[in-house]
PDB file of N, CA and C in Angstrom:
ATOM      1  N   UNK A   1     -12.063   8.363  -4.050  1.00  0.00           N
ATOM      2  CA  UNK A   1     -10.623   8.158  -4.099  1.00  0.00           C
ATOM      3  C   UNK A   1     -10.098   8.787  -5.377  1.00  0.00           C
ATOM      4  N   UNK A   2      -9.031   9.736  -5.168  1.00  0.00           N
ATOM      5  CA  UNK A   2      -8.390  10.039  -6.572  1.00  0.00           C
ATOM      6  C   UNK A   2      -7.779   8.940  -7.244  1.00  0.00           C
ATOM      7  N   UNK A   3      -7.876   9.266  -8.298  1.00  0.00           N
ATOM      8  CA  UNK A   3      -6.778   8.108  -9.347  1.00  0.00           C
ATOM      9  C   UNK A   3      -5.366   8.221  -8.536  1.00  0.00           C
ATOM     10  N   UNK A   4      -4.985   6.492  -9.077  1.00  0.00           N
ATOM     11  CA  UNK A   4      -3.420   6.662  -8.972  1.00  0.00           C
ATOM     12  C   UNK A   4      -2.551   6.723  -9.880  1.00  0.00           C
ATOM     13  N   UNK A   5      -1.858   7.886  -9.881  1.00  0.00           N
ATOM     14  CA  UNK A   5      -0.925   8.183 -10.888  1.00  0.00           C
ATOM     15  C   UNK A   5       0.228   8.269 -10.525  1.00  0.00           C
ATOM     16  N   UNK A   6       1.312   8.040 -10.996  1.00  0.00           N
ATOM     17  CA  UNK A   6       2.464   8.072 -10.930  1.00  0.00           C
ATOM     18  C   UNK A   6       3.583   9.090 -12.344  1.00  0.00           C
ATOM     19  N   UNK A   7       4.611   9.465 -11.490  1.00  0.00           N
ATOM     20  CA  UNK A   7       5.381  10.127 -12.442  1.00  0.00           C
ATOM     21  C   UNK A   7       5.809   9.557 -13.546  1.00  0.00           C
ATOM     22  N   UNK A   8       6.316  10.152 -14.637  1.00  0.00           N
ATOM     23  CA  UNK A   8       7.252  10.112 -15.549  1.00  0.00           C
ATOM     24  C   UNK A   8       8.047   8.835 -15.672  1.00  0.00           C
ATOM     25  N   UNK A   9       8.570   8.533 -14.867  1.00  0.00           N
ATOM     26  CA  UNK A   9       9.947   7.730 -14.038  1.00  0.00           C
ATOM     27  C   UNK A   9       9.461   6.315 -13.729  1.00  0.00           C
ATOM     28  N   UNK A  10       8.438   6.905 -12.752  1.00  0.00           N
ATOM     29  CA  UNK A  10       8.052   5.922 -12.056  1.00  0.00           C
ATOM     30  C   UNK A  10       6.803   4.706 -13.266  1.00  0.00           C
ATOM     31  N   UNK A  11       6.386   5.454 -14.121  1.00  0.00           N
ATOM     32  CA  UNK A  11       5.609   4.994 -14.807  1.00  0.00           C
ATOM     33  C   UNK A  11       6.803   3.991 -15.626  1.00  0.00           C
ATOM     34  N   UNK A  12       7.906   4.962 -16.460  1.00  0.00           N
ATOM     35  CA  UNK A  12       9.045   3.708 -17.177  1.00  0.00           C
ATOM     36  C   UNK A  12       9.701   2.843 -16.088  1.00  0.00           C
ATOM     37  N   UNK A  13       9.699   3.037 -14.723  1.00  0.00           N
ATOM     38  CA  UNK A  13      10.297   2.025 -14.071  1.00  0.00           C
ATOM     39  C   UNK A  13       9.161   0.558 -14.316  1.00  0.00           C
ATOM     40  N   UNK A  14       7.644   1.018 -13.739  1.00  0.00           N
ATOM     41  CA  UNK A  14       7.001   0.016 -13.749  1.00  0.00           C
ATOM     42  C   UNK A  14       6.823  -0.643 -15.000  1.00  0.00           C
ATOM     43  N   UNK A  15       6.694  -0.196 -16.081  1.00  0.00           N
ATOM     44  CA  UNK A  15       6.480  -0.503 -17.412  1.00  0.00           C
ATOM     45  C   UNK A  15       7.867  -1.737 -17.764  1.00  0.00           C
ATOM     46  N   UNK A  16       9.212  -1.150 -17.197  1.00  0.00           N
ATOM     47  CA  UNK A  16       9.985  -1.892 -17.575  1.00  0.00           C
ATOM     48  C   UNK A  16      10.184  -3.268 -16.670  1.00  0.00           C
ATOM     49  N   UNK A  17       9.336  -3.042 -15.644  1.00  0.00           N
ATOM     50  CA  UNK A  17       9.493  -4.467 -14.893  1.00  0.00           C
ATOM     51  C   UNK A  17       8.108  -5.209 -15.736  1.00  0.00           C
ATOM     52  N   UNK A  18       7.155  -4.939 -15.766  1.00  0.00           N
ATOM     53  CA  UNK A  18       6.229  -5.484 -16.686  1.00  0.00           C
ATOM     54  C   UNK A  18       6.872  -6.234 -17.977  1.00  0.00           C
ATOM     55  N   UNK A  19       7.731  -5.734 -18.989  1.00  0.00           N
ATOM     56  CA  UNK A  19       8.091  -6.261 -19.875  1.00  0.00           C
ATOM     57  C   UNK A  19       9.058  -6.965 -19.627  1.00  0.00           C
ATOM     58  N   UNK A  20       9.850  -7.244 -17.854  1.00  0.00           N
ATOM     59  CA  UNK A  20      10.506  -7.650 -17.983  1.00  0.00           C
ATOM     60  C   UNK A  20      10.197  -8.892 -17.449  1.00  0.00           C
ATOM     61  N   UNK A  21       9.069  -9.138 -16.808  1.00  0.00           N
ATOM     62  CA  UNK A  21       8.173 -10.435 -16.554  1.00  0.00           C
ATOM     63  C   UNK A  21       7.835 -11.241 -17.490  1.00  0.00           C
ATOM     64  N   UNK A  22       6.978 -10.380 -18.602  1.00  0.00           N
ATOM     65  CA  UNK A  22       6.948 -11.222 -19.613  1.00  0.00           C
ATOM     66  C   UNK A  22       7.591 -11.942 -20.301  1.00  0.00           C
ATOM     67  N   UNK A  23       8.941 -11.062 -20.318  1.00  0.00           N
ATOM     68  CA  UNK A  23      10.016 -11.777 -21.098  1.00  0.00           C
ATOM     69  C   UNK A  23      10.793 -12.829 -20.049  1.00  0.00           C
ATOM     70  N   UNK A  24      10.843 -12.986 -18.765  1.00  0.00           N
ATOM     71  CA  UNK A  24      11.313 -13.931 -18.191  1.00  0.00           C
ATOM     72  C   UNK A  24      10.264 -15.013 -17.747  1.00  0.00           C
ATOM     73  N   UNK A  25       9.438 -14.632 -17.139  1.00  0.00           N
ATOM     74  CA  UNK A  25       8.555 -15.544 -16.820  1.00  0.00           C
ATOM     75  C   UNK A  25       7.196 -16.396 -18.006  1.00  0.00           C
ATOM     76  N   UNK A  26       7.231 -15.905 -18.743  1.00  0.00           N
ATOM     77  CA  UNK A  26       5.954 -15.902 -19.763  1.00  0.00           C
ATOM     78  C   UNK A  26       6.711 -16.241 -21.511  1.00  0.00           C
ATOM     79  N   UNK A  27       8.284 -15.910 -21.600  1.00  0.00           N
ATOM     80  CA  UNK A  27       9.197 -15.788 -22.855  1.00  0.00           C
ATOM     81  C   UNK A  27       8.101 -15.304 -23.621  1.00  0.00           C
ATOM     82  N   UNK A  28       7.568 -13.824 -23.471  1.00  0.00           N
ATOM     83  CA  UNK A  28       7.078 -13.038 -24.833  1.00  0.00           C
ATOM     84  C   UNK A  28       7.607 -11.531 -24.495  1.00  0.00           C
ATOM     85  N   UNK A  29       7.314 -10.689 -25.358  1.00  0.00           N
ATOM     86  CA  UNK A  29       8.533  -9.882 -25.331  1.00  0.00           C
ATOM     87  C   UNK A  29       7.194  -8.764 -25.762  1.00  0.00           C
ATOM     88  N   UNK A  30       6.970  -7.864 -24.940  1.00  0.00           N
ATOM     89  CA  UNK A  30       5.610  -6.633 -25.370  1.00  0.00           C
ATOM     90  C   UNK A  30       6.444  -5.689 -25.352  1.00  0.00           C
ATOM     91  N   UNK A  31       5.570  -4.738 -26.587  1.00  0.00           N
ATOM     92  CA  UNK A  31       6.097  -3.446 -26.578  1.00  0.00           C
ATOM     93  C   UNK A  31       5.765  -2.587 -25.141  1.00  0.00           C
ATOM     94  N   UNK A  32       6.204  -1.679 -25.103  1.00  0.00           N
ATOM     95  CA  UNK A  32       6.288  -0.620 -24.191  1.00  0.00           C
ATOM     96  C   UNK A  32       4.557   0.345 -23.560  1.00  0.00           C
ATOM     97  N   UNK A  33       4.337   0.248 -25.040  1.00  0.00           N
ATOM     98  CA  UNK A  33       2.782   0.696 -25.123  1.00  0.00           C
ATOM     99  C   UNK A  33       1.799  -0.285 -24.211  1.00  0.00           C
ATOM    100  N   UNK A  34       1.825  -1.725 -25.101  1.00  0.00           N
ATOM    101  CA  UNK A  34       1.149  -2.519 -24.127  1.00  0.00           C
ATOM    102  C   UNK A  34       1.355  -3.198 -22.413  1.00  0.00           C
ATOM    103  N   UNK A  35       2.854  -2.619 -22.389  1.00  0.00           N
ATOM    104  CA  UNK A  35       2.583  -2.783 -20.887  1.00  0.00           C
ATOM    105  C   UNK A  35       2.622  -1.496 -19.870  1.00  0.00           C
ATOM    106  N   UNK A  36       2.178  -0.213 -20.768  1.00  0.00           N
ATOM    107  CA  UNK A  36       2.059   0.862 -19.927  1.00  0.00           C
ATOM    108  C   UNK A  36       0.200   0.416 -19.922  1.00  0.00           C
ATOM    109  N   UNK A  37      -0.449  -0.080 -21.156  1.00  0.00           N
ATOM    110  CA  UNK A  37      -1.990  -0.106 -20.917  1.00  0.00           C
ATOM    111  C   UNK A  37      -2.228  -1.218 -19.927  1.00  0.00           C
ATOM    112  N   UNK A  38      -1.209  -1.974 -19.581  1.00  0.00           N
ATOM    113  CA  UNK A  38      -1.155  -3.200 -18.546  1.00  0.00           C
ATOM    114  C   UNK A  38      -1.330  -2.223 -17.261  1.00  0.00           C
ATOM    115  N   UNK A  39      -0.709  -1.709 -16.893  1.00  0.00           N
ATOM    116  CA  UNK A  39      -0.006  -0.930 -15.737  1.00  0.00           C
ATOM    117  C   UNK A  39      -1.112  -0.150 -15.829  1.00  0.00           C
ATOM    118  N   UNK A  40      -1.837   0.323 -16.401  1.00  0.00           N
ATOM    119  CA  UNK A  40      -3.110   0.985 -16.136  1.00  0.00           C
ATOM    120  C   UNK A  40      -4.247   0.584 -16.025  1.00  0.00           C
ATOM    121  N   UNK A  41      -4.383  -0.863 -16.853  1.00  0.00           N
ATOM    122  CA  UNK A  41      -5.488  -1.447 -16.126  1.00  0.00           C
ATOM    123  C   UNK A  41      -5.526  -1.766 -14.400  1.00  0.00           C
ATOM    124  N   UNK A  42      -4.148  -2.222 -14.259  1.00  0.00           N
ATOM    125  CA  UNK A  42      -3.875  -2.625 -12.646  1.00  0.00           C
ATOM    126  C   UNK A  42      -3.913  -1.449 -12.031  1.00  0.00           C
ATOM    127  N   UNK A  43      -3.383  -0.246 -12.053  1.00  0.00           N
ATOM    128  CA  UNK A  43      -3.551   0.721 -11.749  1.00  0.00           C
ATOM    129  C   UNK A  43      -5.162   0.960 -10.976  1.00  0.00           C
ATOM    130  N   UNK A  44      -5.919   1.276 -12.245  1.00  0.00           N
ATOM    131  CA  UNK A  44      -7.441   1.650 -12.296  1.00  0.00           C
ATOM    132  C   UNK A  44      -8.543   0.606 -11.455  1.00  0.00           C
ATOM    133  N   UNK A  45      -7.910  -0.941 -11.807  1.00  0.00           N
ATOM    134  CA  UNK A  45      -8.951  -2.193 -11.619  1.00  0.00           C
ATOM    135  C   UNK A  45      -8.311  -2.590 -10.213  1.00  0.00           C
ATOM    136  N   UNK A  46      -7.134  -2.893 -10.121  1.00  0.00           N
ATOM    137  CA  UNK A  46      -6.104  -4.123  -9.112  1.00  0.00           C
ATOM    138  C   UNK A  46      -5.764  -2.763  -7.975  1.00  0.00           C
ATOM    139  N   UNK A  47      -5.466  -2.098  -8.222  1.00  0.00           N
ATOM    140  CA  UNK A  47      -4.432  -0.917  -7.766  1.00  0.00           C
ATOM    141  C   UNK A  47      -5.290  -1.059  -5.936  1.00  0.00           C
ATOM    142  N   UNK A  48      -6.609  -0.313  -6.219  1.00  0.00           N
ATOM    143  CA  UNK A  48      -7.448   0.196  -5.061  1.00  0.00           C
ATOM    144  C   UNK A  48      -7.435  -1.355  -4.424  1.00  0.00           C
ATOM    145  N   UNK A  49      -7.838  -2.507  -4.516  1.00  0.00           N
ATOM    146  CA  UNK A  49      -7.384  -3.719  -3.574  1.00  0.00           C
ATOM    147  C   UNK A  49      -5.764  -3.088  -2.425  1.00  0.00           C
ATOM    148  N   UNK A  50      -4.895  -2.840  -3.930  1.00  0.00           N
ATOM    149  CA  UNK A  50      -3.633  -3.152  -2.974  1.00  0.00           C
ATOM    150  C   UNK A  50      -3.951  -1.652  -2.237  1.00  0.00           C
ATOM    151  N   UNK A  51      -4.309  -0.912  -2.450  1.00  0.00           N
ATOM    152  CA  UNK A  51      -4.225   0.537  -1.844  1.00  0.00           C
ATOM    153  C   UNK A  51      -4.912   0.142  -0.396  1.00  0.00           C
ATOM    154  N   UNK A  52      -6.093  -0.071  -0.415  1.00  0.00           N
ATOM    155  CA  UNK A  52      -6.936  -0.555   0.519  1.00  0.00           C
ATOM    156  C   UNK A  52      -6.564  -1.680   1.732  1.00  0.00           C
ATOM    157  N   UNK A  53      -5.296  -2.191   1.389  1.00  0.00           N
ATOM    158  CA  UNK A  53      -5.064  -3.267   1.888  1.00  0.00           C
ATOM    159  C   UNK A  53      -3.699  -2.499   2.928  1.00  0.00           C
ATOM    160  N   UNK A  54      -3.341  -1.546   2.357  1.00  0.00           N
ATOM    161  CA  UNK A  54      -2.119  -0.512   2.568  1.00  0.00           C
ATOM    162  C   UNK A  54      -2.856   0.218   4.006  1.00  0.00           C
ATOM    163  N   UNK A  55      -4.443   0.655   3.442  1.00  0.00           N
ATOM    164  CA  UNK A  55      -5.019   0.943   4.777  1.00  0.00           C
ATOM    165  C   UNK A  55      -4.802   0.404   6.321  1.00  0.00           C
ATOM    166  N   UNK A  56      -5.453  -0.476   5.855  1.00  0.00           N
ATOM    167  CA  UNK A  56      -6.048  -1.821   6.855  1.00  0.00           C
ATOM    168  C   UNK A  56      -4.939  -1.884   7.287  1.00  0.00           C
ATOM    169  N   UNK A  57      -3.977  -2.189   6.915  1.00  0.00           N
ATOM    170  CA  UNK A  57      -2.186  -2.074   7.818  1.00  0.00           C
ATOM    171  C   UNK A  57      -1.847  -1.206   8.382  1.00  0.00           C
ATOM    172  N   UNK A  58      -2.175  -0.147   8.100  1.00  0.00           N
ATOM    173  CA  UNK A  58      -1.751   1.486   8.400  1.00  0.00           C
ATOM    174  C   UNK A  58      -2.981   1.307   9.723  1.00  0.00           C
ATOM    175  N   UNK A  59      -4.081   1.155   9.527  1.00  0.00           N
ATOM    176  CA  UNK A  59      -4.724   1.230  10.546  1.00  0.00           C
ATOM    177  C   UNK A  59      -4.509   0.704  11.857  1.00  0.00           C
ATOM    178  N   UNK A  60      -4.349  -1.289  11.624  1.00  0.00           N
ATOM    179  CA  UNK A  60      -3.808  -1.915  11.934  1.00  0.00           C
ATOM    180  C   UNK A  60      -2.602  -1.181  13.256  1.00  0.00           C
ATOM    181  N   UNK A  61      -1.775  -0.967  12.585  1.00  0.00           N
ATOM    182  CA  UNK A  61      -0.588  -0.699  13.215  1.00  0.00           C
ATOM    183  C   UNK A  61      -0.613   0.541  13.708  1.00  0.00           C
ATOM    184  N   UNK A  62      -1.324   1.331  13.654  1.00  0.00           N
ATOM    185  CA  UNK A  62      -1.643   2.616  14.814  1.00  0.00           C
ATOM    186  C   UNK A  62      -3.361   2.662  15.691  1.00  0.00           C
ATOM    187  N   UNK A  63      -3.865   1.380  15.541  1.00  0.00           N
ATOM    188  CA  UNK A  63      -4.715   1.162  16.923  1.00  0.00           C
ATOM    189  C   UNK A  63      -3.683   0.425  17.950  1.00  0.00           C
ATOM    190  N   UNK A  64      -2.669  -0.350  17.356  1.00  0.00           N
ATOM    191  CA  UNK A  64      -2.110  -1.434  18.335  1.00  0.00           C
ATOM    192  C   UNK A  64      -0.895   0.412  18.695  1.00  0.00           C
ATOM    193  N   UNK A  65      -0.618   1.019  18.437  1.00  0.00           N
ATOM    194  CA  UNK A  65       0.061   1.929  19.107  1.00  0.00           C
ATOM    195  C   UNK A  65      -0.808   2.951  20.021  1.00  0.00           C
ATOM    196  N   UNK A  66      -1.648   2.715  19.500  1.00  0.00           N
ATOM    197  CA  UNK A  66      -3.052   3.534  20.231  1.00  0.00           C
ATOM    198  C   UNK A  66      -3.267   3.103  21.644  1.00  0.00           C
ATOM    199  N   UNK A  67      -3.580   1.667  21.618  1.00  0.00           N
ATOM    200  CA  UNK A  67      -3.362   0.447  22.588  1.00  0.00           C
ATOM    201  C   UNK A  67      -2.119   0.844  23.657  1.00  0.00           C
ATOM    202  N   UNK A  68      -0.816   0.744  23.431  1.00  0.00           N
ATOM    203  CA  UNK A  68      -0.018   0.919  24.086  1.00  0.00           C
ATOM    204  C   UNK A  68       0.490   2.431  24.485  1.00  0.00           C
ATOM    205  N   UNK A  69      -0.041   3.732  23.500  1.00  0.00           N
ATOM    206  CA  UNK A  69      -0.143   4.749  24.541  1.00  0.00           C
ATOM    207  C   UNK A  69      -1.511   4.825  25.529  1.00  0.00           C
ATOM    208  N   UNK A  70      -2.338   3.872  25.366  1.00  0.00           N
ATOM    209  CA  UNK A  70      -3.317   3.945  26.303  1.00  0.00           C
ATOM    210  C   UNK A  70      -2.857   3.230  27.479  1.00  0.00           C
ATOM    211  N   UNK A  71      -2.151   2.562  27.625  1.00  0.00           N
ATOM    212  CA  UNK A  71      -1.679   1.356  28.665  1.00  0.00           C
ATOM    213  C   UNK A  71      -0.638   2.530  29.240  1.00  0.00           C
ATOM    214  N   UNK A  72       0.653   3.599  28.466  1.00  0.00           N
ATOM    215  CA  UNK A  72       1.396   3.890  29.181  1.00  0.00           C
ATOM    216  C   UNK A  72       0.407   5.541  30.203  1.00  0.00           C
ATOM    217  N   UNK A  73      -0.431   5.588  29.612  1.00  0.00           N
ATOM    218  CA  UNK A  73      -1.237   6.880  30.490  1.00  0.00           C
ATOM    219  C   UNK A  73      -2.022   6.156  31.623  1.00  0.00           C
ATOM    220  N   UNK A  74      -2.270   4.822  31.491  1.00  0.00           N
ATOM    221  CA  UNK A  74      -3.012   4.380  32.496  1.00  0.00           C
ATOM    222  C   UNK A  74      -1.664   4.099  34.057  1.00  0.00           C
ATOM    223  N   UNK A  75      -0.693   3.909  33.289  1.00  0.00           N
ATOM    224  CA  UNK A  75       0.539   3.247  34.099  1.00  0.00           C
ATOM    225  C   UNK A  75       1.159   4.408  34.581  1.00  0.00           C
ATOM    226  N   UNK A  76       0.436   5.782  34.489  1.00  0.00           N
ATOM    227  CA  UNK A  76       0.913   7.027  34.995  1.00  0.00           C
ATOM    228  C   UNK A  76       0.115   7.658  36.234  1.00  0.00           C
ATOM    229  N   UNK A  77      -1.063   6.573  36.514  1.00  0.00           N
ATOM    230  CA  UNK A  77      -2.200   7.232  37.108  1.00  0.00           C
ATOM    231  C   UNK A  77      -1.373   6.657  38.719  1.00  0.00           C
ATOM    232  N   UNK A  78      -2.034   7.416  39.660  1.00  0.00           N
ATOM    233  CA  UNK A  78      -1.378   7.732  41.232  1.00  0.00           C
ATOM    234  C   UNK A  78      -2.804   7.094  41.817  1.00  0.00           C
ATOM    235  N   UNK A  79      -2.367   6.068  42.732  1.00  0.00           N
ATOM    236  CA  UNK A  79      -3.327   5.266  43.778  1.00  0.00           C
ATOM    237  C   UNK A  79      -4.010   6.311  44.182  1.00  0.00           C
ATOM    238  N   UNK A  80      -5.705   6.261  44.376  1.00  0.00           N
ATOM    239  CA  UNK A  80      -6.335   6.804  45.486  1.00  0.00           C
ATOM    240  C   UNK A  80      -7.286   5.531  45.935  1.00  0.00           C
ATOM    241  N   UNK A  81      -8.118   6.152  46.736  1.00  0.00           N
ATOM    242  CA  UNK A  81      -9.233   5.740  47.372  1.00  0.00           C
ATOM    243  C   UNK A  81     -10.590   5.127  46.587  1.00  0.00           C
ATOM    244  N   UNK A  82     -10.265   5.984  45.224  1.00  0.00           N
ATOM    245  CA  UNK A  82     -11.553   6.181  44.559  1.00  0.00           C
ATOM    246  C   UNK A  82     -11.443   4.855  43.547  1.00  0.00           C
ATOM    247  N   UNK A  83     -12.247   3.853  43.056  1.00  0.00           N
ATOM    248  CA  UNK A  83     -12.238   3.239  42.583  1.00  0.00           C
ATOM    249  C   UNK A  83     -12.934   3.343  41.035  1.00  0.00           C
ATOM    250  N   UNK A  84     -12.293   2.923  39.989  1.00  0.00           N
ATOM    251  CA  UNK A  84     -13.345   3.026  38.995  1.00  0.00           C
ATOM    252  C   UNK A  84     -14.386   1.824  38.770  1.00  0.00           C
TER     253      UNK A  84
END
């Protein structure tokens, strides 16, 4: 699996919800630094759980479509004689 990285942007978006947890939920107030090394531990350690879990849904939800184009090709087939 490649690393997950994120842009520029996306890195100060997450960083700023990080500090902004702390400071609401936790009342401590981190610099910027320590919650970009936050965001990279989760990244590196936590990240591949949620990535993996992103799978399993993705999968999930295109066997069950898999499922129902198999049902609409079966619901296309013409009566014969021949039995399976």
């Amino acid at each position: 699996m490649t690393p997950i990285t994120f842009s520029r942007k996306e890195t100060q978006a997450i960083v700023g919800e990080i500090r902004e947890y702390f400071r609401e939920e936790l009342e401590q107030d981190i610099g910027s630094l320590p919650a970009e090394m936050l965001m990279g531990f989760f990244a590196d350690r936590i990240g591949p759980y949620f990535y993996n879990r992103g799978l399993y849904d993705a999968q999930a939800m295109i066997q069950k479509r898999m499922d129902g184009l198999a049902d609409e090709v079966f619901a296309l087939e013409q009566p014969t004689r021949h039995l399976r």
